[in-house]
N, C-alpha and C. Protein backbone atom coordinates (compact mmCIF):
# COMPACT_ATOMS: atom_id res chain seq x y z
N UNK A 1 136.85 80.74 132.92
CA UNK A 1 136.13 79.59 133.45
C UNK A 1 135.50 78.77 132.34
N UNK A 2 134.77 79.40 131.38
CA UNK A 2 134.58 78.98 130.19
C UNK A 2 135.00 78.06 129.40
N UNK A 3 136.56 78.13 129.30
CA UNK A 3 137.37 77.81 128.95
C UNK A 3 137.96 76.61 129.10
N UNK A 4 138.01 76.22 130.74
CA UNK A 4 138.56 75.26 131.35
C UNK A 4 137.21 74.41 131.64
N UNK A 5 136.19 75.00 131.48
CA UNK A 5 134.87 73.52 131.12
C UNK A 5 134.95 72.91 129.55
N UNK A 6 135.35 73.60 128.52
CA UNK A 6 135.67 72.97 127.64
C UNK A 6 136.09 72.07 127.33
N UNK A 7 137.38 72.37 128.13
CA UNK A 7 138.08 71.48 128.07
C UNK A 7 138.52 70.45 128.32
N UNK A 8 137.55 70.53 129.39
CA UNK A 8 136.95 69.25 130.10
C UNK A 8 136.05 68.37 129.35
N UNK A 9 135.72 69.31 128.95
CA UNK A 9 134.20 68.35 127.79
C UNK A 9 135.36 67.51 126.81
N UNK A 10 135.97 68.41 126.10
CA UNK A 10 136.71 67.63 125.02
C UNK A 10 137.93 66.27 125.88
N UNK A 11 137.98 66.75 126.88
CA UNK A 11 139.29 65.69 127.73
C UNK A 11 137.87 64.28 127.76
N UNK A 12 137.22 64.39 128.23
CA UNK A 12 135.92 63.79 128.97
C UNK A 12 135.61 63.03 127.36
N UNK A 13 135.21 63.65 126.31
CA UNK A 13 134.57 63.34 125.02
C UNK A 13 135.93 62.38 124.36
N UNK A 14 137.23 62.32 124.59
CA UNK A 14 138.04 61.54 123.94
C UNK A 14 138.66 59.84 124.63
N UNK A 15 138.68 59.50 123.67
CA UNK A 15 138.62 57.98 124.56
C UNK A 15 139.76 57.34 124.00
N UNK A 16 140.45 57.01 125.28
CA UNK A 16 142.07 55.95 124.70
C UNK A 16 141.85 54.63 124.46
N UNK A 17 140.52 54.32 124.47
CA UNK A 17 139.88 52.83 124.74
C UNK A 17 140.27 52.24 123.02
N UNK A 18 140.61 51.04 123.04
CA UNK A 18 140.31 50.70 121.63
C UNK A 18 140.06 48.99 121.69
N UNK A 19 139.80 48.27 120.98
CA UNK A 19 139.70 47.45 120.79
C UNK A 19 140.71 46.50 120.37
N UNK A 20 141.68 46.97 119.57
CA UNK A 20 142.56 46.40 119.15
C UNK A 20 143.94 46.19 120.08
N UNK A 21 144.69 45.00 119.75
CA UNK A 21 145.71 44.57 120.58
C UNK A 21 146.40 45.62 120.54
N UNK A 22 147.58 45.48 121.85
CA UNK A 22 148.72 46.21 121.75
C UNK A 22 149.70 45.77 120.84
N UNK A 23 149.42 44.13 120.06
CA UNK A 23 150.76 44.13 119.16
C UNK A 23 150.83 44.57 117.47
N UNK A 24 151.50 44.19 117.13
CA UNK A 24 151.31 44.66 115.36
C UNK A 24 150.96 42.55 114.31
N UNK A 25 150.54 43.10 113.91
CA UNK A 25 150.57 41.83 112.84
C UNK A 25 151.73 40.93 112.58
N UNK A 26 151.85 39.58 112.90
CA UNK A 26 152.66 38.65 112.27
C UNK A 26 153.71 39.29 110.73
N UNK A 27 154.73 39.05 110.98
CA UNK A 27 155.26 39.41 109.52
C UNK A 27 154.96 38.61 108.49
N UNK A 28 154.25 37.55 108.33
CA UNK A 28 153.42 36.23 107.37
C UNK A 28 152.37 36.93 107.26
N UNK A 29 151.77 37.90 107.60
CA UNK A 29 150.10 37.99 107.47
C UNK A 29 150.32 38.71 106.03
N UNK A 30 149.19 38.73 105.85
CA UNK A 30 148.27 38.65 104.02
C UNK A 30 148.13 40.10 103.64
N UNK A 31 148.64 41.15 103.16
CA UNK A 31 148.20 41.94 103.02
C UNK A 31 147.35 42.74 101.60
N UNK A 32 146.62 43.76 101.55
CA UNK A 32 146.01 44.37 100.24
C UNK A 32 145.41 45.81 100.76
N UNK A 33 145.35 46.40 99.90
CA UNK A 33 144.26 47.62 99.83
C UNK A 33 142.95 47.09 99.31
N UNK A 34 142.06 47.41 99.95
CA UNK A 34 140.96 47.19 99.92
C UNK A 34 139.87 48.65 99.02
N UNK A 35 139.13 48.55 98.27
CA UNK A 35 138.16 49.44 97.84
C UNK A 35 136.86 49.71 98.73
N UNK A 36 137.28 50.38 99.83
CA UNK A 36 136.21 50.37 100.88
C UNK A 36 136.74 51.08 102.28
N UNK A 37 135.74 51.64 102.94
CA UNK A 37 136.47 52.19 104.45
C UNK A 37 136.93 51.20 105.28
N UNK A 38 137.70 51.28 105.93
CA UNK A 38 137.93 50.55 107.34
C UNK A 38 136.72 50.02 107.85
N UNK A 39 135.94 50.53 108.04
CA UNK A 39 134.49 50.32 108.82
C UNK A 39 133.61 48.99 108.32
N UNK A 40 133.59 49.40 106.97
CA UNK A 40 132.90 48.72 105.88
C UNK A 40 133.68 47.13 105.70
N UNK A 41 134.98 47.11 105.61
CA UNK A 41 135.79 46.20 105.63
C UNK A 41 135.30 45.31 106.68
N UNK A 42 135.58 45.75 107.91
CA UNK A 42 135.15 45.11 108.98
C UNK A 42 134.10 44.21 109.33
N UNK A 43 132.88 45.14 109.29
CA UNK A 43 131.44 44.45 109.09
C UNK A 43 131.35 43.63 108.19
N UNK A 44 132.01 43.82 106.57
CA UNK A 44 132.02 42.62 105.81
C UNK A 44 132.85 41.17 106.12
N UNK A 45 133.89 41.44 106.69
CA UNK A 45 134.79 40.45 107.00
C UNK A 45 133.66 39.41 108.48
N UNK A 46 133.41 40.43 109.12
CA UNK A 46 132.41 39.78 110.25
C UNK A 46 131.43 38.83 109.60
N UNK A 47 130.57 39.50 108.93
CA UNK A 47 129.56 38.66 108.25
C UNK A 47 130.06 37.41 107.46
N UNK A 48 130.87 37.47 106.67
CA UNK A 48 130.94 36.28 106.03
C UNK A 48 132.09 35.72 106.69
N UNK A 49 132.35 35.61 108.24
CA UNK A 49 132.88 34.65 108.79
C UNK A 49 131.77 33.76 109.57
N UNK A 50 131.11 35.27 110.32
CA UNK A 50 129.84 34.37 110.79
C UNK A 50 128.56 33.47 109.87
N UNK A 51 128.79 34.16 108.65
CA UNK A 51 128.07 32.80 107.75
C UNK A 51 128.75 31.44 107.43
N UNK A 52 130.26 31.56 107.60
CA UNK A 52 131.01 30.24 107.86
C UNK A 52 130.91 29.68 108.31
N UNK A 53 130.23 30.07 109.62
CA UNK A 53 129.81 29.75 111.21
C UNK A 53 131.61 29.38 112.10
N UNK A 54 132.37 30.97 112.08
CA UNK A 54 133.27 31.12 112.31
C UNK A 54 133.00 31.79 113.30
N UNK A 55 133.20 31.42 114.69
CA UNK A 55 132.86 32.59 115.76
C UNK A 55 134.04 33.59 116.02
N UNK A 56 133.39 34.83 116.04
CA UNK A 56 134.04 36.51 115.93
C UNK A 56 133.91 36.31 117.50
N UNK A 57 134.93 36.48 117.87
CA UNK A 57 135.11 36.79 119.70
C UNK A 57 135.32 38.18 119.77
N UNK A 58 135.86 38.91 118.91
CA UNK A 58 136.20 40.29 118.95
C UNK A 58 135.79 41.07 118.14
N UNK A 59 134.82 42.44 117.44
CA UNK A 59 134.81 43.11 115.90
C UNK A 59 134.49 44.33 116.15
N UNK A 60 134.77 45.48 116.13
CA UNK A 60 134.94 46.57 116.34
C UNK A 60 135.28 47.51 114.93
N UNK A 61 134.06 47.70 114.62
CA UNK A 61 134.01 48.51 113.14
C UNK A 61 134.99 50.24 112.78
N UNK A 62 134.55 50.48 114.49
CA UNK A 62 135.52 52.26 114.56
C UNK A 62 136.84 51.57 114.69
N UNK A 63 137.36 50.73 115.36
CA UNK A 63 139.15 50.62 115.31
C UNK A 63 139.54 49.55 114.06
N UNK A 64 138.64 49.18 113.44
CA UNK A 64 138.88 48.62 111.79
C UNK A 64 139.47 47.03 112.48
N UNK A 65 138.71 46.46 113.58
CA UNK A 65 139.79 45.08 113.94
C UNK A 65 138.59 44.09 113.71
N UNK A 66 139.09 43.00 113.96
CA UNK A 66 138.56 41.73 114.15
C UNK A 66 139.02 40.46 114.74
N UNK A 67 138.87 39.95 115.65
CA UNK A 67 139.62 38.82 115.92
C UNK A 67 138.39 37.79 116.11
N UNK A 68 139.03 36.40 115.54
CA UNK A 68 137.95 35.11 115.97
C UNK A 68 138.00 34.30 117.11
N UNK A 69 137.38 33.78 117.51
CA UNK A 69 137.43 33.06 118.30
C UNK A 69 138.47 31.47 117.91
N UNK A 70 138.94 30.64 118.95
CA UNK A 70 139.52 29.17 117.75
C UNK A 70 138.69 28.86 117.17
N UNK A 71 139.34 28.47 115.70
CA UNK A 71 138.56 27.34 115.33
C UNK A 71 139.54 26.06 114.69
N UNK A 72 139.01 25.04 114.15
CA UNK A 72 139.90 23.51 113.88
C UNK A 72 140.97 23.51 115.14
N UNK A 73 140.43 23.73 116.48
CA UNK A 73 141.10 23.53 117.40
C UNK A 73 142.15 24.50 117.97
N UNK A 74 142.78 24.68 117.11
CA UNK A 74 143.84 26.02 117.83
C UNK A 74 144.21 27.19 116.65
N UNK A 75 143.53 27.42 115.47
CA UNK A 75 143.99 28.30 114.91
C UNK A 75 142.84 29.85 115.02
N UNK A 76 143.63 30.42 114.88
CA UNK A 76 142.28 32.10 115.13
C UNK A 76 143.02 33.24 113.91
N UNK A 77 141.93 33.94 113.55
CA UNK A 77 142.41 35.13 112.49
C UNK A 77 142.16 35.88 113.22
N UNK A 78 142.96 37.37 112.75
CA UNK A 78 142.88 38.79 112.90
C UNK A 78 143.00 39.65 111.60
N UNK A 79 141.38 40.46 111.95
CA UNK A 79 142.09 41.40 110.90
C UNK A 79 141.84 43.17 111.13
N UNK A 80 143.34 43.40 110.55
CA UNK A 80 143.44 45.00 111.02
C UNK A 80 143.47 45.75 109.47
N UNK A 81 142.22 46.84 109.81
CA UNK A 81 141.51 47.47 108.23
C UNK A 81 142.19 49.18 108.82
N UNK A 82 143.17 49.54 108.24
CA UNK A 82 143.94 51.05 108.43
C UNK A 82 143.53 51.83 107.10
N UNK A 83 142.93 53.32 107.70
CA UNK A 83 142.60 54.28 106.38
C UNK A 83 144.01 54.41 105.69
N UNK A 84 143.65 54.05 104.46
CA UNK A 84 144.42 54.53 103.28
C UNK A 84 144.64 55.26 102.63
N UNK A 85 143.96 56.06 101.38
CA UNK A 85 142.76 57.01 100.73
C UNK A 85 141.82 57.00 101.29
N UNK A 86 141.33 58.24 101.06
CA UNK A 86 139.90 58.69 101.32
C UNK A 86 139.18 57.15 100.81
N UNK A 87 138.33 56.24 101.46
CA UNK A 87 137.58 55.74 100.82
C UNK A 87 138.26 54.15 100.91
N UNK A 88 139.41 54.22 100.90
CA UNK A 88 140.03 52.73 101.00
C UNK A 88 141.06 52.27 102.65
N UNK A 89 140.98 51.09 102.40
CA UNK A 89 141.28 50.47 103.58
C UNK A 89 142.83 49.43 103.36
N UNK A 90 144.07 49.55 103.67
CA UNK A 90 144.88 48.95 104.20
C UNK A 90 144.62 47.73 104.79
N UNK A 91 144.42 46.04 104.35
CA UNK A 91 144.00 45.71 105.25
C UNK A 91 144.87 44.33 105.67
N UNK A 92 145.29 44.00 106.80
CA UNK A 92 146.06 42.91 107.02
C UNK A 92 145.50 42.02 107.44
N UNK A 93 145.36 40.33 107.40
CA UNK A 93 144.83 39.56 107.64
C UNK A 93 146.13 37.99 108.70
N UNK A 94 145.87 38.63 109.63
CA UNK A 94 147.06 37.30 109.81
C UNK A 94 146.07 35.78 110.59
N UNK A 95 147.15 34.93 110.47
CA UNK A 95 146.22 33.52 110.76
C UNK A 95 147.41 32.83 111.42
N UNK A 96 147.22 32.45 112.65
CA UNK A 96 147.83 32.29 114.03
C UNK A 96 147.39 30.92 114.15
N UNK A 97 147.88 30.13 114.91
CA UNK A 97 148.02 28.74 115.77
C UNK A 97 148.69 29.03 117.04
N UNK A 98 147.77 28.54 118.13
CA UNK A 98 148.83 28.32 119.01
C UNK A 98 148.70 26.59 119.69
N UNK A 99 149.88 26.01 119.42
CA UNK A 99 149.96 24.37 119.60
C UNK A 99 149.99 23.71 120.81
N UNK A 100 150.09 25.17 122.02
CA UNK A 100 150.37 24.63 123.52
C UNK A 100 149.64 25.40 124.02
N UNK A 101 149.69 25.27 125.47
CA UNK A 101 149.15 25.79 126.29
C UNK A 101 150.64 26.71 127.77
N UNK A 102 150.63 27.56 127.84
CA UNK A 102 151.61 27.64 129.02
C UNK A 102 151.19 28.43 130.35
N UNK A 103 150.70 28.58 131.20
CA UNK A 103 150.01 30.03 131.87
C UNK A 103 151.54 30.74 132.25
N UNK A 104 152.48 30.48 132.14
CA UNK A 104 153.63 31.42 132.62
C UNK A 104 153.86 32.21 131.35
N UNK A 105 153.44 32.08 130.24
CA UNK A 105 153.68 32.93 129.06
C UNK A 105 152.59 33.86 128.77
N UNK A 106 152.72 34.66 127.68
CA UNK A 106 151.35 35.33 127.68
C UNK A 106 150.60 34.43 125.87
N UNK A 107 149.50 34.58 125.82
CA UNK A 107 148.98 33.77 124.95
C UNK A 107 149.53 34.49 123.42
N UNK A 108 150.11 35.80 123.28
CA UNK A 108 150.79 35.95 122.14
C UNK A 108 152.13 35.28 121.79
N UNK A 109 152.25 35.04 123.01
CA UNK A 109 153.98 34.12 122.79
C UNK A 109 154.27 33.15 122.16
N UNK A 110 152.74 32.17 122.65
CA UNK A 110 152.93 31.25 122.14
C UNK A 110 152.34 30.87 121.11
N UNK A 111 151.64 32.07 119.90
CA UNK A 111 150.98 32.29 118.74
C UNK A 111 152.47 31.80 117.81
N UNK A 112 152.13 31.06 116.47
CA UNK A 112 153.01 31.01 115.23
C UNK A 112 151.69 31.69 114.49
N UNK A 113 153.01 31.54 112.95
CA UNK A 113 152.29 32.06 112.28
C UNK A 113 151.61 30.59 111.34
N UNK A 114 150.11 30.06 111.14
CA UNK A 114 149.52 28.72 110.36
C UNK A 114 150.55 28.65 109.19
N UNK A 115 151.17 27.54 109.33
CA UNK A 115 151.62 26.95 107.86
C UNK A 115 150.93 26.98 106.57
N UNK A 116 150.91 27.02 105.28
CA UNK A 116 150.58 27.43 104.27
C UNK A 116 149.96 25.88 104.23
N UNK A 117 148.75 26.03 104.14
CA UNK A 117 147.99 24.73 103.45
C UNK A 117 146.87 24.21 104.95
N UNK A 118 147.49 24.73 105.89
CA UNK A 118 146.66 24.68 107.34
C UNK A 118 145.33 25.41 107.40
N UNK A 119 144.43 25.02 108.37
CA UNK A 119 142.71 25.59 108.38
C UNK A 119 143.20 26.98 108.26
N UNK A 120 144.02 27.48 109.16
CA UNK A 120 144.09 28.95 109.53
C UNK A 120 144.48 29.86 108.16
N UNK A 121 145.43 29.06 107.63
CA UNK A 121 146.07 29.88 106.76
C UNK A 121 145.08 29.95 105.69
N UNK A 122 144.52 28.58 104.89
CA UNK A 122 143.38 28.81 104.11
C UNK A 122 142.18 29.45 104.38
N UNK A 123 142.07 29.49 105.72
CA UNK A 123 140.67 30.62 105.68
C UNK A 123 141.39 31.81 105.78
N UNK A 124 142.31 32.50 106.18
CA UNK A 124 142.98 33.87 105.99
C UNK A 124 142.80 34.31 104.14
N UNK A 125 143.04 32.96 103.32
CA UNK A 125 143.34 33.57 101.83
C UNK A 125 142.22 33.51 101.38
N UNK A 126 140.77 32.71 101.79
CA UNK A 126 139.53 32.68 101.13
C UNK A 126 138.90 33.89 101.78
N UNK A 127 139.26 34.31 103.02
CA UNK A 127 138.59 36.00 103.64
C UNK A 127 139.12 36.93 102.45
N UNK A 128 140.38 36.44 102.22
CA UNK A 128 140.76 37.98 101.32
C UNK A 128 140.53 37.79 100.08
N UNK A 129 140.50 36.76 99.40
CA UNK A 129 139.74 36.75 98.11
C UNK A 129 138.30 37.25 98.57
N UNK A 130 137.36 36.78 98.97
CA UNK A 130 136.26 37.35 99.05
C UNK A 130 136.16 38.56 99.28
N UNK A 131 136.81 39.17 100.20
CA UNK A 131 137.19 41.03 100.41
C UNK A 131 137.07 41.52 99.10
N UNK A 132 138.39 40.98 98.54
CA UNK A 132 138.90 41.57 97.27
C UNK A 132 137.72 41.44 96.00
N UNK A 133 137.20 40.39 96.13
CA UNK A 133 135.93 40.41 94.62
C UNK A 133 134.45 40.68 95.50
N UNK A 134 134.42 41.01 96.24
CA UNK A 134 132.96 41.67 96.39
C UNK A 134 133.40 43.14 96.99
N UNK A 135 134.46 43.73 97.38
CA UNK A 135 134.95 45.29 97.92
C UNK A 135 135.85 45.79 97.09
N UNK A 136 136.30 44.92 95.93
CA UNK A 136 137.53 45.74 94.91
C UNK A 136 138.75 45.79 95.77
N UNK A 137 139.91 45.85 94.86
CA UNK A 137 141.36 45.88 95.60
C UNK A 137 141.70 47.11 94.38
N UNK A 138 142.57 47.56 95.15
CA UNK A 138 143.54 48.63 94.44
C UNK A 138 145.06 47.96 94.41
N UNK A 139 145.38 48.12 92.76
CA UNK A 139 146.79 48.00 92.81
C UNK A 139 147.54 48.92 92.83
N UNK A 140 149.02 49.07 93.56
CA UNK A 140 149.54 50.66 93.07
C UNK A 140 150.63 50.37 92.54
């Protein structure tokens, strides 16, 4: 009997919940190792968007995500921070547009990936420079 309350506790104590989408990153998105946890990544990336005065619609420090809210009208970032090393973070940064509107589609469908020189795409490369010189990058 013992046994099977346990295990309940531990069924009960684990959670499939996460924060992060069901899809994977744009094949355009930005990637680096980061000198820092997942966690740490996160909260930093949060903060100095919201000092941009970039609104975070989504940030979730335990599943290493982030997503923004639009901004310059239709573009939004995501970023997904995956343990690497002990201590470092995997981290992908993609920067999305979506140019329409459809309700028969789902709103990833009609995501591209920001053209190089677009709001989206330049704030994707000034997040990761800043990552990178205030959290360190690892080269391998």
């Amino acid at each position: 009997m013992r046994a099977i309350v346990m295990c309940a506790l531990v069924v009960v104590a684990c959670t499939p919940a996460t924060a992060r989408p069901s899809f994977a990153p744009i094949p355009e998105a930005l990637h680096v190792v980061i000198n820092a946890p997942p966690a740490r990544v996160t909260q930093f990336a949060d903060s100095l968007l919201r000092a941009d005065t970039i609104a975070v619609h989504v940030v979730s420090p335990r599943d290493g995500f982030l997503e923004t809210e639009e901004f310059a009208d239709t573009h939004r970032l995501r970023l997904w921070a995956d343990p690497d090393v002990p201590g470092k973070a995997r981290v992908t940064i993609e920067a999305v547009v979506r140019p329409a509107e459809d309700p028969s589609r789902t709103a990833r469908d009609l995501e591209r990936a920001s053209s190089p020189g677009s709001p989206g795409h330049l704030r994707a490369e000034q997040l990761l420079a800043a990552l990178k010189d205030k959290l360190g990058v690892t080269t391998y």
